[in-house]
C-alpha atoms as a PDB file:
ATOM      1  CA  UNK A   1     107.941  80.539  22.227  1.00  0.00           C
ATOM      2  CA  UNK A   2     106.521  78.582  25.145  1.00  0.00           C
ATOM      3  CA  UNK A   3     107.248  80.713  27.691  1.00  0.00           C
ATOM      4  CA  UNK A   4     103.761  82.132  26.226  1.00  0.00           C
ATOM      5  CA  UNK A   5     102.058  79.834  27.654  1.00  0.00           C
ATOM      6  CA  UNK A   6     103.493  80.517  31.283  1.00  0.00           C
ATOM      7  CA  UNK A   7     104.339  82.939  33.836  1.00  0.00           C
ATOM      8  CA  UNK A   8     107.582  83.953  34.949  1.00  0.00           C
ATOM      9  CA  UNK A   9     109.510  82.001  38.257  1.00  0.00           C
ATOM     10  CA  UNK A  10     110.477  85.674  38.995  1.00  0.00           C
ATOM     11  CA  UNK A  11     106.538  85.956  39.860  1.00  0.00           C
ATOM     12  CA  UNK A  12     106.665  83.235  42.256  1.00  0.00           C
ATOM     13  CA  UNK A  13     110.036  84.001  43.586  1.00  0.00           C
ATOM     14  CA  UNK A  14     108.915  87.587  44.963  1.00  0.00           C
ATOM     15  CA  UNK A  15     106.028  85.884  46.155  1.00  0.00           C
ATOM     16  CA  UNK A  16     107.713  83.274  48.138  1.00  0.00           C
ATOM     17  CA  UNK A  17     110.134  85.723  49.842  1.00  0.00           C
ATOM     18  CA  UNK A  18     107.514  87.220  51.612  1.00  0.00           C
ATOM     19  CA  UNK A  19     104.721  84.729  52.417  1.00  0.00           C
ATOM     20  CA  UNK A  20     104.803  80.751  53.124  1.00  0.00           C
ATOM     21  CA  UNK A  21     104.938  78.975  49.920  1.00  0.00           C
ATOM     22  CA  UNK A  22     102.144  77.309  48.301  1.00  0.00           C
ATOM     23  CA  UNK A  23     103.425  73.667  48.878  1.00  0.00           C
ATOM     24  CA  UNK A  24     103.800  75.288  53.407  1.00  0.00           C
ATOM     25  CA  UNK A  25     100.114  76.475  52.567  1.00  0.00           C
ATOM     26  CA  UNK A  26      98.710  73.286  51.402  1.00  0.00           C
ATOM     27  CA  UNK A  27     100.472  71.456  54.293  1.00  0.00           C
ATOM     28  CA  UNK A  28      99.439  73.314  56.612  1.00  0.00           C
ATOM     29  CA  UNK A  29      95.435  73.102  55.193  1.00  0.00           C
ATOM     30  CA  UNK A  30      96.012  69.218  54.648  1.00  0.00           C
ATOM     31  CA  UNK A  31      96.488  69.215  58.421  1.00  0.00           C
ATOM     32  CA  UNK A  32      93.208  71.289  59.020  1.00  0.00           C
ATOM     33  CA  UNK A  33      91.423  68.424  57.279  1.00  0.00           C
ATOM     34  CA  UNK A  34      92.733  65.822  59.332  1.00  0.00           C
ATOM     35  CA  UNK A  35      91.671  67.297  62.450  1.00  0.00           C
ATOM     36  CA  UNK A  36      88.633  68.058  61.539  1.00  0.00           C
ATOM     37  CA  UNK A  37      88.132  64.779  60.002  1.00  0.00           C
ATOM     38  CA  UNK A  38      89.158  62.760  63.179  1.00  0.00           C
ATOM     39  CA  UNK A  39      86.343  64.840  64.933  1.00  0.00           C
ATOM     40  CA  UNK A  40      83.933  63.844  61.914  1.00  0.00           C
ATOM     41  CA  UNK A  41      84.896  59.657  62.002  1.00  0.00           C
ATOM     42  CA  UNK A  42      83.449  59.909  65.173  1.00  0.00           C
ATOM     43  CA  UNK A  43      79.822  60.143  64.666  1.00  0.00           C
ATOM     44  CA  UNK A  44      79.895  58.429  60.805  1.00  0.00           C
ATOM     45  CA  UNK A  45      78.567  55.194  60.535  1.00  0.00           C
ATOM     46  CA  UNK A  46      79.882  53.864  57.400  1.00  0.00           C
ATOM     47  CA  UNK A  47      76.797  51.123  57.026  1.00  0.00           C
ATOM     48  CA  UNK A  48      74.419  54.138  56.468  1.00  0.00           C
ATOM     49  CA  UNK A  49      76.812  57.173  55.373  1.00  0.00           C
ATOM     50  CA  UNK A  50      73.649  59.535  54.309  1.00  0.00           C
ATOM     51  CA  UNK A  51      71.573  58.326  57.164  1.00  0.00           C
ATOM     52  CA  UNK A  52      74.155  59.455  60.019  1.00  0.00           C
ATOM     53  CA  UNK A  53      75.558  62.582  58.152  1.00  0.00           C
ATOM     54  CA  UNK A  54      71.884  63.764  58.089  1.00  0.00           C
ATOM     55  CA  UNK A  55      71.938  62.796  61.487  1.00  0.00           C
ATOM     56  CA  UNK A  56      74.437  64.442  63.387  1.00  0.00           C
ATOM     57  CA  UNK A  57      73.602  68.083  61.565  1.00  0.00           C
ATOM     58  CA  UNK A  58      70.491  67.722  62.685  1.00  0.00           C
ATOM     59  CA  UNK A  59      71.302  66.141  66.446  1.00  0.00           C
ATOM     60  CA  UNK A  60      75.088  68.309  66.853  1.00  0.00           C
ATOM     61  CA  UNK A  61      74.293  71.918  66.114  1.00  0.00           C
ATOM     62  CA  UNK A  62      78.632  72.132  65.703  1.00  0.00           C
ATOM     63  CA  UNK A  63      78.823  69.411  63.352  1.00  0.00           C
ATOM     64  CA  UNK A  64      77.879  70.978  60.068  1.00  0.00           C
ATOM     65  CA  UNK A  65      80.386  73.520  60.639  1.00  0.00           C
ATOM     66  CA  UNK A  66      83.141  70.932  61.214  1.00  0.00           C
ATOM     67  CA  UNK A  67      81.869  69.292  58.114  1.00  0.00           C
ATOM     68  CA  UNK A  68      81.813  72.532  56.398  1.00  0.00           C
ATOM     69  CA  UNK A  69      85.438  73.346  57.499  1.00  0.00           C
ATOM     70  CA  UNK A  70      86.663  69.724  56.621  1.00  0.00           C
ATOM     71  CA  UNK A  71      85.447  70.292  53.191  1.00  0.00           C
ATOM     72  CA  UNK A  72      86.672  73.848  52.540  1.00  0.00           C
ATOM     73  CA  UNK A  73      89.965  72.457  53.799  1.00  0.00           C
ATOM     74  CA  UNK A  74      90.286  69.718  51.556  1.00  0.00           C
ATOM     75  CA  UNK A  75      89.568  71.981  48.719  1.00  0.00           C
ATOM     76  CA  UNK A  76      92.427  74.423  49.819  1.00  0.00           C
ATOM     77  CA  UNK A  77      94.805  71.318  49.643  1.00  0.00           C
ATOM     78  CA  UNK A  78      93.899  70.721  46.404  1.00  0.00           C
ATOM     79  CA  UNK A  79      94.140  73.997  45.214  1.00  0.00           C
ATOM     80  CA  UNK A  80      97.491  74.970  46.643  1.00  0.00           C
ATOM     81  CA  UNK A  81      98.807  71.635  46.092  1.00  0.00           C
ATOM     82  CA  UNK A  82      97.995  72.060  42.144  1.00  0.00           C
ATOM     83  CA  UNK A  83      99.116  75.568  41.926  1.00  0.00           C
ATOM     84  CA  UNK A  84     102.521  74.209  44.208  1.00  0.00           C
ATOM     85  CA  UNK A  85     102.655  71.650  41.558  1.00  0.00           C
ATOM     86  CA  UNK A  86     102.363  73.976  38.692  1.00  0.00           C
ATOM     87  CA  UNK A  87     105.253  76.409  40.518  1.00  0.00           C
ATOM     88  CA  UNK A  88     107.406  73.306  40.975  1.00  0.00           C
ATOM     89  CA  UNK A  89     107.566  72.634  37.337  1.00  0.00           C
ATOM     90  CA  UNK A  90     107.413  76.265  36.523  1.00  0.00           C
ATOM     91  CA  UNK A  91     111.309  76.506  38.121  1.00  0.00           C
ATOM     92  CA  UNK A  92     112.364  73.467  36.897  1.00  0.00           C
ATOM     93  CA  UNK A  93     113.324  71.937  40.062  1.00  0.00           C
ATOM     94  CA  UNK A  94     111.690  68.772  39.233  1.00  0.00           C
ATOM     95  CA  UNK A  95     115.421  67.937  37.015  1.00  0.00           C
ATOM     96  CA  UNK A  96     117.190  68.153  40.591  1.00  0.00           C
ATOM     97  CA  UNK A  97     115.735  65.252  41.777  1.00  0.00           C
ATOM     98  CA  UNK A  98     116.680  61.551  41.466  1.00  0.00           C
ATOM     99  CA  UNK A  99     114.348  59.106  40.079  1.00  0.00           C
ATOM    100  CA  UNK A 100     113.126  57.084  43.002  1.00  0.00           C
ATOM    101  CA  UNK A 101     111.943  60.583  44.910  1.00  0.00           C
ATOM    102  CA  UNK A 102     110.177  61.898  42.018  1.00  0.00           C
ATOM    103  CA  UNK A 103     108.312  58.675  41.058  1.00  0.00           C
ATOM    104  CA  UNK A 104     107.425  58.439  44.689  1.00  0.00           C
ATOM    105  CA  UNK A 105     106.301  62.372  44.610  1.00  0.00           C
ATOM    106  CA  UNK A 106     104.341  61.680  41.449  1.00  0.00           C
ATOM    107  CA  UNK A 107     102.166  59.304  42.860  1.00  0.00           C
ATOM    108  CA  UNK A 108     100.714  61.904  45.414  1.00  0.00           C
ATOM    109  CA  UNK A 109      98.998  63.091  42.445  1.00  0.00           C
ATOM    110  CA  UNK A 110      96.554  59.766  41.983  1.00  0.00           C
ATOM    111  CA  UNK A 111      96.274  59.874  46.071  1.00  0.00           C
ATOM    112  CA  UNK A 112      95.328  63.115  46.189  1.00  0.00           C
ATOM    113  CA  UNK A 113      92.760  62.841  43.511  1.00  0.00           C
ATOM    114  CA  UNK A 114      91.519  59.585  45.463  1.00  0.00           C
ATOM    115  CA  UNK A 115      91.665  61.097  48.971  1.00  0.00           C
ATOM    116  CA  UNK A 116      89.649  63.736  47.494  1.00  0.00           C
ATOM    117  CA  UNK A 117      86.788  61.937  45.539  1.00  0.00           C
ATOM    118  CA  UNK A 118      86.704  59.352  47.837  1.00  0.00           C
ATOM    119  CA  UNK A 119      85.680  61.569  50.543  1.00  0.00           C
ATOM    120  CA  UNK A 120      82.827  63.212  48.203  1.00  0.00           C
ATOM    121  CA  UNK A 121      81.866  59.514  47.730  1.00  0.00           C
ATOM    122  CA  UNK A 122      81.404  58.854  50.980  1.00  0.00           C
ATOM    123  CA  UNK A 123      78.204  60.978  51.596  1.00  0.00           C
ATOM    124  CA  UNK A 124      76.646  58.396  50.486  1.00  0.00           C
ATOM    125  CA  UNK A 125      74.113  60.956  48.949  1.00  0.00           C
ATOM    126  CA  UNK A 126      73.000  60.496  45.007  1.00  0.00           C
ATOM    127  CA  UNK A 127      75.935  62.434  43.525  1.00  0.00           C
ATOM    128  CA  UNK A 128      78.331  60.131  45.758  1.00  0.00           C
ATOM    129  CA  UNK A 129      76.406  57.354  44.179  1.00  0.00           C
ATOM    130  CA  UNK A 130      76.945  58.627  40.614  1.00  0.00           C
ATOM    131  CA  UNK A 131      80.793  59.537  40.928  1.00  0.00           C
ATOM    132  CA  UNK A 132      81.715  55.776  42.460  1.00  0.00           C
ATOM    133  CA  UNK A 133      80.214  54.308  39.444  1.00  0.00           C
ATOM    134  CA  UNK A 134      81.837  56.507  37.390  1.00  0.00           C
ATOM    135  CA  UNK A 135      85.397  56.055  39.345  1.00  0.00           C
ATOM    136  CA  UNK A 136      84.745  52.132  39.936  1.00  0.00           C
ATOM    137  CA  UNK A 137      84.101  52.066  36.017  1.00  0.00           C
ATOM    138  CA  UNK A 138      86.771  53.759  34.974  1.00  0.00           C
ATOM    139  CA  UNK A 139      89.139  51.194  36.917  1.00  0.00           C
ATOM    140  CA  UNK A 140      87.213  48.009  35.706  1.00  0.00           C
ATOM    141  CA  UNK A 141      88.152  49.114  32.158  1.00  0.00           C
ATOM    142  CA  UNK A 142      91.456  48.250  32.593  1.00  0.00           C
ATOM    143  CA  UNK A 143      92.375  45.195  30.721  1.00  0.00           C
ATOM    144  CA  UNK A 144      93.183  41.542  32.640  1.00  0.00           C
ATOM    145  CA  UNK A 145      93.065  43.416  35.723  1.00  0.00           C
ATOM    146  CA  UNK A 146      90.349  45.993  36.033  1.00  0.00           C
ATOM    147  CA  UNK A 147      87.528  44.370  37.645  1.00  0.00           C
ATOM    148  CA  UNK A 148      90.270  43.274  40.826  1.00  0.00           C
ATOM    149  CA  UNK A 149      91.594  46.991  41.148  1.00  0.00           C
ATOM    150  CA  UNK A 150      88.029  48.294  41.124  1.00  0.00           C
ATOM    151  CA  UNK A 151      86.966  46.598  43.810  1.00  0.00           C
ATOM    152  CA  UNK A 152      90.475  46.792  45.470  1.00  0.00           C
ATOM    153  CA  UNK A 153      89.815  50.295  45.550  1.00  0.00           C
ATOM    154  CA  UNK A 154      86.352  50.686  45.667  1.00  0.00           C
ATOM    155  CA  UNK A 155      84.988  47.875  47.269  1.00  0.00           C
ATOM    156  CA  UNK A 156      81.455  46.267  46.535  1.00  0.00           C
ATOM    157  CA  UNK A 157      78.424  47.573  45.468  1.00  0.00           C
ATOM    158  CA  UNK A 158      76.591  49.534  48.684  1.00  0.00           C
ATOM    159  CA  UNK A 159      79.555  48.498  50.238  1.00  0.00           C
ATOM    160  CA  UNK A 160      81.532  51.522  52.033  1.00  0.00           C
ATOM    161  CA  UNK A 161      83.707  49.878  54.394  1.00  0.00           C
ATOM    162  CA  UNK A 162      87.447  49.693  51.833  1.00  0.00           C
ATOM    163  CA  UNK A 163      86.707  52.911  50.364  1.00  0.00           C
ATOM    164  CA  UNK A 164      86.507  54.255  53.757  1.00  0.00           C
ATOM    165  CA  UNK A 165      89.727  52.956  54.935  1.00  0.00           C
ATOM    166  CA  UNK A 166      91.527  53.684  51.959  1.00  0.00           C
ATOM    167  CA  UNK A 167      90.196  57.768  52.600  1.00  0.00           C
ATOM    168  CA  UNK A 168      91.411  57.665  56.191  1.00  0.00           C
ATOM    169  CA  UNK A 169      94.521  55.484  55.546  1.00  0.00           C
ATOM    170  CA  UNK A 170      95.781  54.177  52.981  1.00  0.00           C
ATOM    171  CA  UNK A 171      95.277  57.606  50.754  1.00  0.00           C
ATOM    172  CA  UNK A 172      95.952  59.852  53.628  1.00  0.00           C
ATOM    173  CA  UNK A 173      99.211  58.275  54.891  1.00  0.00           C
ATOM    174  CA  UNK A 174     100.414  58.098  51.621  1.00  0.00           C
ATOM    175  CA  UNK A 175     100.007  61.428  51.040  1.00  0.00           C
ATOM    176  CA  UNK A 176     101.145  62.428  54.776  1.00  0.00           C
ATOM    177  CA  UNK A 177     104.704  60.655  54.048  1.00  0.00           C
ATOM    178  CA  UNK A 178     105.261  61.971  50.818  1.00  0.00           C
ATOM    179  CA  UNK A 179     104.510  65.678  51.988  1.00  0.00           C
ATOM    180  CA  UNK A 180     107.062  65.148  54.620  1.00  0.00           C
ATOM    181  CA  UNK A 181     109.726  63.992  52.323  1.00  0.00           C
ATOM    182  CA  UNK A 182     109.134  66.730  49.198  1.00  0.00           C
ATOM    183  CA  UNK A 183     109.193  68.788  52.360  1.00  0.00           C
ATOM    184  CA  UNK A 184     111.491  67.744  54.703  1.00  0.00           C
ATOM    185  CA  UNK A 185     109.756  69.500  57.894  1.00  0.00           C
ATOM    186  CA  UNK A 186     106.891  67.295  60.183  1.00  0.00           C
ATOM    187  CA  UNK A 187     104.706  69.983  60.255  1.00  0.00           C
ATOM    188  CA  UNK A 188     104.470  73.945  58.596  1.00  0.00           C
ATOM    189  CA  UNK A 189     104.909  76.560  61.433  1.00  0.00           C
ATOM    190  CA  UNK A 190     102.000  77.437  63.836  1.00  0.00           C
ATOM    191  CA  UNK A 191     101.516  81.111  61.831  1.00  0.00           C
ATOM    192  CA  UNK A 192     100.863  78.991  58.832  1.00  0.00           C
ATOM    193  CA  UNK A 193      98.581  76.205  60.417  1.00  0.00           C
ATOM    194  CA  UNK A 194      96.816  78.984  62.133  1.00  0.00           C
ATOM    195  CA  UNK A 195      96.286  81.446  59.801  1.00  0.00           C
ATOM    196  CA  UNK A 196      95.337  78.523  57.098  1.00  0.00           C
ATOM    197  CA  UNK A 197      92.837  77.166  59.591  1.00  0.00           C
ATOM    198  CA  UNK A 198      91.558  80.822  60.265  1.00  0.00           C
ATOM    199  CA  UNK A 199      90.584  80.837  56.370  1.00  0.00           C
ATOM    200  CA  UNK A 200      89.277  77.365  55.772  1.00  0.00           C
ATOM    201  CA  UNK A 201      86.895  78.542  59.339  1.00  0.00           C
ATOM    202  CA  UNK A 202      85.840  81.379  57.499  1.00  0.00           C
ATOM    203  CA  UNK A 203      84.648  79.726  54.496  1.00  0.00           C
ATOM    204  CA  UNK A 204      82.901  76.848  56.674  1.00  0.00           C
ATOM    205  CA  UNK A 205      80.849  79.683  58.112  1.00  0.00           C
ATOM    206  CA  UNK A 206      80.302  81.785  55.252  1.00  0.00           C
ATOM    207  CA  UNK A 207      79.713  79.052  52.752  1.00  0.00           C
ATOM    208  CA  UNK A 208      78.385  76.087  55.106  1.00  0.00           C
ATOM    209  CA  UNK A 209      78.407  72.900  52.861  1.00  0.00           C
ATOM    210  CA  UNK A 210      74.985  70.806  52.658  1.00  0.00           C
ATOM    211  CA  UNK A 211      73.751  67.477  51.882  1.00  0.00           C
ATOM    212  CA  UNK A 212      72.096  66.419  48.638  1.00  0.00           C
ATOM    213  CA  UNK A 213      68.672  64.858  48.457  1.00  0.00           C
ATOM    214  CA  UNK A 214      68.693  61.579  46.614  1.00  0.00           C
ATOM    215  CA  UNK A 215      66.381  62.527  43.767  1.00  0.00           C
ATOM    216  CA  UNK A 216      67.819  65.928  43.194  1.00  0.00           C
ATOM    217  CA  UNK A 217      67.467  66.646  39.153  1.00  0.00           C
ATOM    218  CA  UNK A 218      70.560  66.583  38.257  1.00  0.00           C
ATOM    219  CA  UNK A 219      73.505  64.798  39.148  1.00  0.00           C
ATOM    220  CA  UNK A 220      77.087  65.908  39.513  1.00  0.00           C
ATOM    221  CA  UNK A 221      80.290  65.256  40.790  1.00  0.00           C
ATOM    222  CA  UNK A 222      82.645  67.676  42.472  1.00  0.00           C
ATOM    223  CA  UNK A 223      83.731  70.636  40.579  1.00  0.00           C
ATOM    224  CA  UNK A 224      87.445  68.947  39.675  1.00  0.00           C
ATOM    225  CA  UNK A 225      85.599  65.768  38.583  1.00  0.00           C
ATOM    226  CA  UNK A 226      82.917  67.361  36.567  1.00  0.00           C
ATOM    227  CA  UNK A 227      85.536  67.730  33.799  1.00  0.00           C
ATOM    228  CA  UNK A 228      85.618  63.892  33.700  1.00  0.00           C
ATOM    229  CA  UNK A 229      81.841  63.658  33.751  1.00  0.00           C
ATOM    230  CA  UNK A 230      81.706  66.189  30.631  1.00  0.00           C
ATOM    231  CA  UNK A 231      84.685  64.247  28.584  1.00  0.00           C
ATOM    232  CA  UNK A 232      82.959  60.932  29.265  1.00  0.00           C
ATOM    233  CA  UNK A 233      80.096  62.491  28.143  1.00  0.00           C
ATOM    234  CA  UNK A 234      81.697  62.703  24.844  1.00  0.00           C
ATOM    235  CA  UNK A 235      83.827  59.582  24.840  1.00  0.00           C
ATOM    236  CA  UNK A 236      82.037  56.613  25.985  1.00  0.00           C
ATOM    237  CA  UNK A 237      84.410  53.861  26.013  1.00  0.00           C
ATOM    238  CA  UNK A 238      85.901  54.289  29.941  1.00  0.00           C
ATOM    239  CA  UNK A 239      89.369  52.363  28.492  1.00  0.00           C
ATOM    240  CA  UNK A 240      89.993  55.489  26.350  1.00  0.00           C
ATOM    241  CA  UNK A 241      89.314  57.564  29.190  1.00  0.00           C
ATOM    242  CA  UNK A 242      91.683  55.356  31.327  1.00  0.00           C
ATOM    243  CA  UNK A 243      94.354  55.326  28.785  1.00  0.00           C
ATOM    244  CA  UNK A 244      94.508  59.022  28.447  1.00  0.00           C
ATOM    245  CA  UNK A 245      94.571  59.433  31.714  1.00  0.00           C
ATOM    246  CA  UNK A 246      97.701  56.875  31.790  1.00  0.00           C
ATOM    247  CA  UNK A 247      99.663  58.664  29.002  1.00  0.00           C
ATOM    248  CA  UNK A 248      99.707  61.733  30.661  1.00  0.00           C
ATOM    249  CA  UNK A 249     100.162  60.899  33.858  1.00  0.00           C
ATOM    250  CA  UNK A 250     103.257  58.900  32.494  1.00  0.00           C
ATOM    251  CA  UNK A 251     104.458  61.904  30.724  1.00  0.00           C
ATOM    252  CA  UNK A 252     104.452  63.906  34.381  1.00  0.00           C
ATOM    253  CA  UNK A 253     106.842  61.014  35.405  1.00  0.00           C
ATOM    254  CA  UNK A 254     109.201  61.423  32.476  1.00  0.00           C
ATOM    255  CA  UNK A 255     109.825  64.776  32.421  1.00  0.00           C
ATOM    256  CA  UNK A 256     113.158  65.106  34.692  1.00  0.00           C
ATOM    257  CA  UNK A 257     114.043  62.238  32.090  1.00  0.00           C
ATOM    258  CA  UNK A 258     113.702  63.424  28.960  1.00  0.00           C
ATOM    259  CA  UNK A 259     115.861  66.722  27.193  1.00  0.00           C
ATOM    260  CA  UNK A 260     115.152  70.020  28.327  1.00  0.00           C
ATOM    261  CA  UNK A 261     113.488  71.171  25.894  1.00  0.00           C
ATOM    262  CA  UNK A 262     111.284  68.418  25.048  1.00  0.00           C
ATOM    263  CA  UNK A 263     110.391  68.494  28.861  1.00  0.00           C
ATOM    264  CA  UNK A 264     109.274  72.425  27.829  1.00  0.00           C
ATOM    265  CA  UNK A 265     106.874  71.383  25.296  1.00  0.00           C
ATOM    266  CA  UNK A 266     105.857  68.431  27.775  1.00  0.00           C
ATOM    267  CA  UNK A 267     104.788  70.976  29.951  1.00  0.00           C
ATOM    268  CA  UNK A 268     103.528  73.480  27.603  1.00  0.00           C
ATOM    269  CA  UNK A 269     101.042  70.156  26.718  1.00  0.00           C
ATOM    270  CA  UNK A 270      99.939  69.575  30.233  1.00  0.00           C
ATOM    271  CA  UNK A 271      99.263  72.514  31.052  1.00  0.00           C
ATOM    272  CA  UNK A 272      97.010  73.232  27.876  1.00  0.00           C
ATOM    273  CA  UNK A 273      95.117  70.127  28.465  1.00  0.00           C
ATOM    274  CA  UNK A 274      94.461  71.162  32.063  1.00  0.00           C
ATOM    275  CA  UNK A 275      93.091  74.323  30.515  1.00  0.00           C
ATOM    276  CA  UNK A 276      90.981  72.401  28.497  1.00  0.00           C
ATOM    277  CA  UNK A 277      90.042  70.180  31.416  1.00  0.00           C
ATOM    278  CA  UNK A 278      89.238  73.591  32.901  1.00  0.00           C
ATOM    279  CA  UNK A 279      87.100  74.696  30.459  1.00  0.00           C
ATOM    280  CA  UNK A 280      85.485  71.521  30.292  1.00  0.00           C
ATOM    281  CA  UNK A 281      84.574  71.714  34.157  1.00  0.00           C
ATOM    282  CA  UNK A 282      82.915  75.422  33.640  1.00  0.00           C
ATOM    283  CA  UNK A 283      80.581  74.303  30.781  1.00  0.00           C
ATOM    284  CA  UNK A 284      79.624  70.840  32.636  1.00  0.00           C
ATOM    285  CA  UNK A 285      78.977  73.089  36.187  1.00  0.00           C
ATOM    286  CA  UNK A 286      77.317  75.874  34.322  1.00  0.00           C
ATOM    287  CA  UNK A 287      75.926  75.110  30.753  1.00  0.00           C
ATOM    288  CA  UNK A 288      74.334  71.137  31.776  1.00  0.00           C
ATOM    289  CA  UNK A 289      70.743  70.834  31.944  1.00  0.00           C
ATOM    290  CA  UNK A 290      69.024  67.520  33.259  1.00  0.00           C
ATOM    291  CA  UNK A 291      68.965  64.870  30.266  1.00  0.00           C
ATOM    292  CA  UNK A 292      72.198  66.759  29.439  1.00  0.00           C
ATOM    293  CA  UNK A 293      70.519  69.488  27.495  1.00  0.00           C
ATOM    294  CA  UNK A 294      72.807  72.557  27.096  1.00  0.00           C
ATOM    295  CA  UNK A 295      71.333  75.858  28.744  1.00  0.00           C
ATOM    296  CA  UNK A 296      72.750  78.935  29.306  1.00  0.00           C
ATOM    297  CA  UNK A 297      73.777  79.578  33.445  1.00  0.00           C
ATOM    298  CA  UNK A 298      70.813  82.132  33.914  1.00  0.00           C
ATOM    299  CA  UNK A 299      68.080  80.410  32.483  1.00  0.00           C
ATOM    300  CA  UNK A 300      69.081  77.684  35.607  1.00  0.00           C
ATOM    301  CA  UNK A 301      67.954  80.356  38.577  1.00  0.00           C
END
C-alpha cells in the first residue's frame, strides 16, 4: 500500500547505470560553489555585505556572473542532494549502515540547510534581513538554551562576522567531510565536475541573479524557506515550529533503527509532509500579496 506513495528503485537503478548518480552530481556542483565562492570572499566586506555586493557588480563587469553561477550552484546541491537523499531511502540502503555513520550523515541535512540560508542571509539586502530574524528566532525558542545557540549561530544583531564563518567553515567543512565519507572518493570525476559546472554556467548567464532593494514590497525568503515563512504564518509560537522540526528530523535518524515496516510508513510520512512543505512553498511564492493578502499569480504582473 505505500509503495503508492513512491517510485520504483528499478527507476533509479536504470538511471544510475548510465549517468553519474545524483549524490556524484551534487558533489561535483557543491565543488562549483566553492570555487566560485573563494573568488566571491574576495571582494565581500562582511561590515557592509549590501554595500560591497552592490559594489563589485557595478565596479567588476565578471562578478555578477560569478555570483550568478555561485548561486545556481548552490541550488543544484540542494536539489540533487534532496533528490540523492530521497533515492537513498528509496533503496533502503540507509539499514546497511551502522549507527555512528548515519547519525553523522544525518546531520548534513541541518548543515546543508544552514550553508544554504546562511549564504542568502548574507546579502545583507532586506529579505536577508527578514530570514535571519526568522532563523535567529526560531533558535532562541528553544528552551534553557535558545538565546546562546542563536547567537552561537547567528551572531548579534547587524553583526555578520560568525554567520559568515560558520557559511565558509564551519557549515562547509562539515558538509565537505561528510560527502567524502557517504562517498568514499575526494572528488567526482572531471566529466562530472565539468559538465556540472557547464550547467550551473549556463544558468548564471541565462538567469543572472540580482540584488534586492531594501524597501522592496514584499519580503521573502528563498524558495525552500518560503515554506517556513507560510507555516509560521499560520503557527505563531516559533517553539512549535522548532519542535516539529525536531520530531521529524529525529524520526530521519531512527529509521535504520526501527522495524522495516514501521521505517516504510516513516517514510511514507516524510515524504508527504515534504509534499505539503512543497505545496506550502508554491502558494507562499505565488498566491502572497504584501500585508499577506492572498492573490491569484497573474493579478501580480
Amino acid at each position: 500500500m505505500y509503495k503508492l506513495f513512491l517510485l520504483e528503485p528499478l527507476v533509479f537503478d536504470n538511471w544510475n547505470s548510465r549517468f553519474p548518480t545524483m549524490g556524484f552530481l551534487a558533489f561535483a556542483a557543491f565543488l562549483t560553489a566553492i570555487f566560485s565562492g573563494v573568488i566571491l570572499a574576495v571582494p565581500f566586506n562582511i561590515n557592509a555585505p549590501f554595500d560591497s555586493i552592490q559594489l563589485f557588480l557595478i565596479t567588476n563587469p565578471y562578478a555578477g556572473f560569478v555570483r550568478s553561477l555561485h548561486y545556481w550552484s548552490a541550488q543544484l546541491f540542494l536539489i540533487l542532494t534532496l533528490i540523492h537523499i530521497y533515492e537513498y531511502l528509496l533503496s533502503g540502503r540507509e539499514r546497511n549502515m551502522k549507527g555512528g555513520p548515519w547519525f553523522r550523515l544525518g546531520f548534513t541535512i541541518p548543515a546543508l540547510f544552514f550553508v544554504m540560508i546562511s549564504g542568502f542571509i548574507l546579502k545583507g539586502d532586506a529579505e536577508a534581513i527578514m530570514a535571519r530574524q526568522i532563523l535567529c528566532g526560531l533558535l532562541e525558542s528553544i528552551p534553557l538554551v535558545g538565546k546562546d545557540i542563536g547567537y552561537g549561530v547567528v551572531g548579534g544583531e547587524n553583526d555578520f562576522q560568525l554567520i559568515y564563518v560558520h557559511h565558509i567553515c564551519t557549515a562547509t567543512i562539515i558538509l565537505w567531510i561528510e560527502i567524502i565519507e557517504h562517498s568514499r572518493i575526494f572528488w567526482p570525476r572531471a566529466r562530472v565536475i565539468v559538465n556540472t559546472f557547464c550547467v550551473s554556467a549556463l544558468l548564471a548567464t541565462a538567469f543572472p541573479v540580482f540584488i534586492h532593494n531594501r524597501d522592496v514590497e514584499f519580503l521573502r525568503g528563498p524558495w525552500y524557506f518560503a515554506g517556513m515563512q507560510e507555516i509560521m504564518h499560520w503557527i505563531t509560537n516559533p517553539l512549535t515550529v522548532m519542535m516539529i522540526i525536531l520530531l521529524l528530523f529525529f524520526i530521519y535518524i531512527a529509521l535504520p533503527f526501527v522495524p522495516q515496516k514501521s521505517s516504510s510508513r516513516l517514510k511514507v510520512v516524510l515524504l508527504n509532509i515534504c509534499i505539503i512543505y512543497l505545496l506550502c512553498s508554491i502558494f507562499n511564492l505565488y498566491f502572497r500579496a504584501p500585508d499577506w493578502t492572498v492573490t491569484m499569480p497573474w493579478n501580480k504582473m
